[in-house]
Structure formats: structure tokens, C-alpha cells
N, C-alpha and C. Protein backbone atom coordinates (compact mmCIF):
# COMPACT_ATOMS: atom_id res chain seq x y z
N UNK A 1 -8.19 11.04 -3.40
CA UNK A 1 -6.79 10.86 -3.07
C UNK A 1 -6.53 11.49 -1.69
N UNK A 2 -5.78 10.75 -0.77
CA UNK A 2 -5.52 11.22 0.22
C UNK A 2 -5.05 12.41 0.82
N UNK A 3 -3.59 12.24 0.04
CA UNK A 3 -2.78 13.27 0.24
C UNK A 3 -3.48 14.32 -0.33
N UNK A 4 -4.03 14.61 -1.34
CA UNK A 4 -4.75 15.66 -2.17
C UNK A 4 -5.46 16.05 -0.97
N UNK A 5 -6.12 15.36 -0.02
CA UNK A 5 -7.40 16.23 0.54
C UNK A 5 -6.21 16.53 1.95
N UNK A 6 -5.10 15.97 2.48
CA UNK A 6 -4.15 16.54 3.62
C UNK A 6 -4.09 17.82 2.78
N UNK A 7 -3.39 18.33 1.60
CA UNK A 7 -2.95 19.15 1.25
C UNK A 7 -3.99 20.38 1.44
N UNK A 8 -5.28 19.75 0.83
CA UNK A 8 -5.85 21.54 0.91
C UNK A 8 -7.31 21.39 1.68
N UNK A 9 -7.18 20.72 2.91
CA UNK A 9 -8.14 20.61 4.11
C UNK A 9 -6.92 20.92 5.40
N UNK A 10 -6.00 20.83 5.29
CA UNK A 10 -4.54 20.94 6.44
C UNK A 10 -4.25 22.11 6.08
N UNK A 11 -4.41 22.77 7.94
CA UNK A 11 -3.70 23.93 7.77
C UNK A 11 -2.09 23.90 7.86
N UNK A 12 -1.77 22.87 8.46
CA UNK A 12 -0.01 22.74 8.65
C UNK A 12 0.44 22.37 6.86
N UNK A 13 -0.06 20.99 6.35
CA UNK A 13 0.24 20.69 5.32
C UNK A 13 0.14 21.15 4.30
N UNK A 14 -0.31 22.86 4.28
CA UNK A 14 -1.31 23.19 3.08
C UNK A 14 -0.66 24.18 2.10
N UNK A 15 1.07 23.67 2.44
CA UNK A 15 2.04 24.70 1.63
C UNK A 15 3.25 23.22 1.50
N UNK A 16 3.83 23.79 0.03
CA UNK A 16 4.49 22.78 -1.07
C UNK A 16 5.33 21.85 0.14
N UNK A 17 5.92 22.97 0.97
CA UNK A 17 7.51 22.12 1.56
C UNK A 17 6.75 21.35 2.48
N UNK A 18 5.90 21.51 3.70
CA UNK A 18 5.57 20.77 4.38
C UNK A 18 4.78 19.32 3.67
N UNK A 19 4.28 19.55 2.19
CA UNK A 19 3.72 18.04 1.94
C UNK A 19 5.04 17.48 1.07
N UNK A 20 5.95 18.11 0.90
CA UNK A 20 7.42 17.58 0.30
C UNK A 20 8.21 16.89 1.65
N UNK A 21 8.22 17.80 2.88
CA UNK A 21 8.68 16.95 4.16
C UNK A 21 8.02 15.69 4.39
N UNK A 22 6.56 16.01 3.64
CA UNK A 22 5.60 14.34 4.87
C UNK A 22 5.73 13.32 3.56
N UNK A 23 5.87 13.74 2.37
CA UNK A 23 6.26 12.61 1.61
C UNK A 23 7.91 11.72 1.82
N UNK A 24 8.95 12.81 2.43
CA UNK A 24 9.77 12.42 2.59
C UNK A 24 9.73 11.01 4.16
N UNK A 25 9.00 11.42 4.63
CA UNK A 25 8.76 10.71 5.86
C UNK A 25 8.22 9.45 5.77
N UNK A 26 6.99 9.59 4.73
CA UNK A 26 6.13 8.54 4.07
C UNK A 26 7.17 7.84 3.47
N UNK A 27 7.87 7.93 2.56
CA UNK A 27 9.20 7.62 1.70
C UNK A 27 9.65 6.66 2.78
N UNK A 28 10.15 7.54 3.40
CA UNK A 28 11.25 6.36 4.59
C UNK A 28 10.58 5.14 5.25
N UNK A 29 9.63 5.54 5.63
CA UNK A 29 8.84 4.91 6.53
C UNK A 29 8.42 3.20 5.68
N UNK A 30 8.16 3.78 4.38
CA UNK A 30 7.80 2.39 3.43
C UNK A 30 9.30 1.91 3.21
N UNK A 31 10.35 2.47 2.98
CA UNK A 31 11.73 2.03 3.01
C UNK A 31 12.22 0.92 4.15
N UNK A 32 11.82 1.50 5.14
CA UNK A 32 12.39 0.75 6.42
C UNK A 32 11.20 -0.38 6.91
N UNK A 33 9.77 -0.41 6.32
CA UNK A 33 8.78 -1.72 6.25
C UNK A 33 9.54 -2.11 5.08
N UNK A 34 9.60 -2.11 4.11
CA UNK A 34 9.93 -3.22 3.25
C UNK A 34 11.32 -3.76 3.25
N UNK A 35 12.25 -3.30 4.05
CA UNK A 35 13.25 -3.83 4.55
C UNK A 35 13.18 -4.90 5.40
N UNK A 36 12.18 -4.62 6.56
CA UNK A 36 12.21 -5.21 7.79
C UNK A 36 10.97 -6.82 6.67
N UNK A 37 10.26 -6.29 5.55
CA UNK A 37 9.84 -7.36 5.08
C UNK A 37 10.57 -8.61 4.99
N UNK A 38 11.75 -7.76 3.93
CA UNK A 38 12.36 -8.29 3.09
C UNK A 38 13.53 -9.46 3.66
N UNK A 39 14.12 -8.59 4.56
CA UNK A 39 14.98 -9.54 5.35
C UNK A 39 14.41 -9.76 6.68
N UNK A 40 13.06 -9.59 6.98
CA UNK A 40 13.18 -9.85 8.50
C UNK A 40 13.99 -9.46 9.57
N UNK A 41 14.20 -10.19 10.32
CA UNK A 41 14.99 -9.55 11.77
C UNK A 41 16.33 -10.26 11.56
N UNK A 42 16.46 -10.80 10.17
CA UNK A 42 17.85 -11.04 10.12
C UNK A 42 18.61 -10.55 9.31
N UNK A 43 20.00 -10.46 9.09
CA UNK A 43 21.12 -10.05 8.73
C UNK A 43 20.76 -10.12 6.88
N UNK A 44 21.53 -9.17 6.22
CA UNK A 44 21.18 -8.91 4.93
C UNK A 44 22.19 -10.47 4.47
N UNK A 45 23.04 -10.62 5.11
CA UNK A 45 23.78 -11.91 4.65
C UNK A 45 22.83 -13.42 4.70
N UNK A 46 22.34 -12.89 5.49
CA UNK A 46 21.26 -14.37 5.54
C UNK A 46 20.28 -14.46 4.82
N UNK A 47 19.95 -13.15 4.26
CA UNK A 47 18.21 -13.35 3.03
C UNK A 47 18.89 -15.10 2.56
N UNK A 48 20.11 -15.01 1.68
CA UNK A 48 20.03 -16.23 0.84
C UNK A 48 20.18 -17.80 1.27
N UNK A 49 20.11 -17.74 2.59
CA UNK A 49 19.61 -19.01 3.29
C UNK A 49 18.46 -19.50 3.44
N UNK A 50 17.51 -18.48 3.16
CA UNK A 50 16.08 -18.21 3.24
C UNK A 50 15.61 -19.17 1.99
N UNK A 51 14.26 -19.35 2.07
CA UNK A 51 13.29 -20.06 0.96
C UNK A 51 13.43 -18.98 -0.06
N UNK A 52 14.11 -19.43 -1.15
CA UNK A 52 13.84 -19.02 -2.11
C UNK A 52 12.63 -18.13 -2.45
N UNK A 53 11.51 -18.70 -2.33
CA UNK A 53 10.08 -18.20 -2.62
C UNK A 53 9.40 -17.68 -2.14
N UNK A 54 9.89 -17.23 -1.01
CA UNK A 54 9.20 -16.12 -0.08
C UNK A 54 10.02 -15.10 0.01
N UNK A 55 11.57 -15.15 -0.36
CA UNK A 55 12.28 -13.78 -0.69
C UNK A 55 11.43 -13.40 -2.33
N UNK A 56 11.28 -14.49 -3.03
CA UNK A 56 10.87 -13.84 -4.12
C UNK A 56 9.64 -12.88 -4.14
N UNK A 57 8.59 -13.13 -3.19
CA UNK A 57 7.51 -13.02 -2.98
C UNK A 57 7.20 -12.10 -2.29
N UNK A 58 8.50 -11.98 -1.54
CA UNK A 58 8.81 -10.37 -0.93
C UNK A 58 9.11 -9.30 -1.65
N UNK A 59 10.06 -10.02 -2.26
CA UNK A 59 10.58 -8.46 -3.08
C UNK A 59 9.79 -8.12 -4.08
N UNK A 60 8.55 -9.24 -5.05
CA UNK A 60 7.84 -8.59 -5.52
C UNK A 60 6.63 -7.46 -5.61
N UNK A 61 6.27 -7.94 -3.91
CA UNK A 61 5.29 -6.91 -3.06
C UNK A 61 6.17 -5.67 -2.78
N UNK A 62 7.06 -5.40 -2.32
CA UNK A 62 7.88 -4.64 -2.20
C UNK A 62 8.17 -3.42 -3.82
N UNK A 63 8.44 -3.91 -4.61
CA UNK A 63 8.53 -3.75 -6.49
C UNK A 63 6.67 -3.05 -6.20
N UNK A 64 5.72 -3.63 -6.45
CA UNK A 64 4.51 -3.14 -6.14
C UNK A 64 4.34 -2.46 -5.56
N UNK A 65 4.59 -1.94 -4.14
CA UNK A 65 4.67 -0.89 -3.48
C UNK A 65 5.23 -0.14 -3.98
N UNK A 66 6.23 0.19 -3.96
CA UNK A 66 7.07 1.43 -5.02
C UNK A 66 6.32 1.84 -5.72
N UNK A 67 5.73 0.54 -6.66
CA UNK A 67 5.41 1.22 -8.55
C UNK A 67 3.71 2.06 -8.03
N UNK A 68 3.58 1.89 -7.08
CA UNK A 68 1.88 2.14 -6.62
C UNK A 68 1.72 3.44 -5.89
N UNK A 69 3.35 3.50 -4.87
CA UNK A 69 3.59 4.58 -4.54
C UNK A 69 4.11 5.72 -5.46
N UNK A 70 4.69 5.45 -6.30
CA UNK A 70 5.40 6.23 -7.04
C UNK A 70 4.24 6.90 -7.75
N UNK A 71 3.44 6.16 -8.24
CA UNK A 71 2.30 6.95 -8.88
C UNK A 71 1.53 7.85 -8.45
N UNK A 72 1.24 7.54 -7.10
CA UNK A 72 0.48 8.71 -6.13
C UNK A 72 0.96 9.51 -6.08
N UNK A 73 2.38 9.14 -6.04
CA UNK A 73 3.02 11.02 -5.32
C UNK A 73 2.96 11.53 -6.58
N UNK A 74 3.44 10.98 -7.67
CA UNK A 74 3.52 12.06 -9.09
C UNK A 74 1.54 12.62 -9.13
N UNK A 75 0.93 12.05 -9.03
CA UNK A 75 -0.40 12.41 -8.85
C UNK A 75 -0.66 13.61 -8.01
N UNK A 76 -0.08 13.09 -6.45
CA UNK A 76 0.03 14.31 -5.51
C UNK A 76 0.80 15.89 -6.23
N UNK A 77 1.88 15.25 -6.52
CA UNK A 77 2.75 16.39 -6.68
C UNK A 77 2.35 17.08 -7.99
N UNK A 78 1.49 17.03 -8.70
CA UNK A 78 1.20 17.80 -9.93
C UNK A 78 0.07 18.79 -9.12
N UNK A 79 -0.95 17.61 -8.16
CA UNK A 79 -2.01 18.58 -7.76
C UNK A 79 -1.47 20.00 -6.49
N UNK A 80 -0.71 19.38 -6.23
CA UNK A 80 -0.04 20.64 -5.44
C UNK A 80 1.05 21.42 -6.43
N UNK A 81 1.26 20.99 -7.34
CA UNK A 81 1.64 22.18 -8.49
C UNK A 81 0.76 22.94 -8.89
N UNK A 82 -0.32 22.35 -9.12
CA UNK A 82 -1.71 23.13 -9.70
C UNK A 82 -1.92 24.03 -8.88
N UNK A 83 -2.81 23.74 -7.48
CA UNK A 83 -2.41 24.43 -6.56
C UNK A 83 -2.11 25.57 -5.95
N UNK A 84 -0.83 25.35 -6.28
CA UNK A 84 0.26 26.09 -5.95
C UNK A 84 0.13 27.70 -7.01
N UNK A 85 0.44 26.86 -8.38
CA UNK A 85 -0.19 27.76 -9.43
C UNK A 85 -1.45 29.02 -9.26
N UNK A 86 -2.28 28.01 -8.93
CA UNK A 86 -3.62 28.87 -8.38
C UNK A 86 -3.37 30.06 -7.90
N UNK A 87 -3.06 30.13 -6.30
CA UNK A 87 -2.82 30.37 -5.77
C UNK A 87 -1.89 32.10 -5.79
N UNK A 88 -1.51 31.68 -6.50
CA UNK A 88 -0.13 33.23 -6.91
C UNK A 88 -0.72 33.83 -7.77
N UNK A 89 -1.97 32.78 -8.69
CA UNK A 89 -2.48 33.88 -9.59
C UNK A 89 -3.71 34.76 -8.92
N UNK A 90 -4.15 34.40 -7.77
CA UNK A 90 -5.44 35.17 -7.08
C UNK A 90 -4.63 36.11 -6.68
């Protein structure tokens, strides 16, 4: 896992808040691609002028991303609980 090895190979990243900031960043960053997917370079009023089947086809990749992301970070965020745990007990 990625983030797992930023977390405890990074000396910047290698404490809770700074990998809570870069998830927040990561967060946005997939927010504002699957926007720019979703509607393109046009107006949120216009998706429904669009082909049907390629908004659909968007927003389902989009739905996938989330459900794929969402899993990592809960993945991430337990191992930097662990971690974390460790850590206070040495």
C-alpha cells in the first residue's frame, strides 16, 4: 500500500496530521477530476443535453473511484492508528 509506505518511510508524512492533510488534498484533487469528468468543460446545466450513456458511464467510474478510494484510506487510516499506537507505547 502506498500511503502505508509514505507514512513510515516519510520523514514529513510520518505523523497522523500531516497524512490526514495529504489525504485531504488527495480527497479534493479526485473531487475536482471527477467533476471535470463528469461534466467536462461544460456547465452543470448542460450534463443533460449530453448522451445519455456516457454521463452514465461517467458517473459510474466516478461511484468506483470513491468505493476504491474509500477503502484505502480506511486501510491507511487504521495502519497509522496502529502506528500511532506503537509508538506511545515504546
Amino acid at each position: 500500500n502506498n500511503m502505508k509506505m509514505i507514512y513510515i518511510l516519510s520523514r514529513h508524512y510520518g505523523k497522523a496530521i500531516r497524512m490526514t492533510n495529504l489525504f485531504t488534498r488527495i480527497t479534493n484533487q479526485l473531487v475536482t477530476r471527477c467533476r471535470q469528468v463528469i461534466y467536462g468543460s461544460d456547465k452543470v446545466s448542460t450534463i443533460w443535453g449530453r448522451d445519455p450513456g456516457e454521463v452514465v458511464k461517467n458517473l459510474n467510474e466516478a461511484i468506483k473511484l470513491r468505493d476504491e478510494y474509500v477503502k484505502q484510506f480506511h486501510a491507511a487510516s487504521e495502519e497509522v492508528a496502529k502506528e500511532g499506537k506503537k509508538e506511545k507505547k515504546m
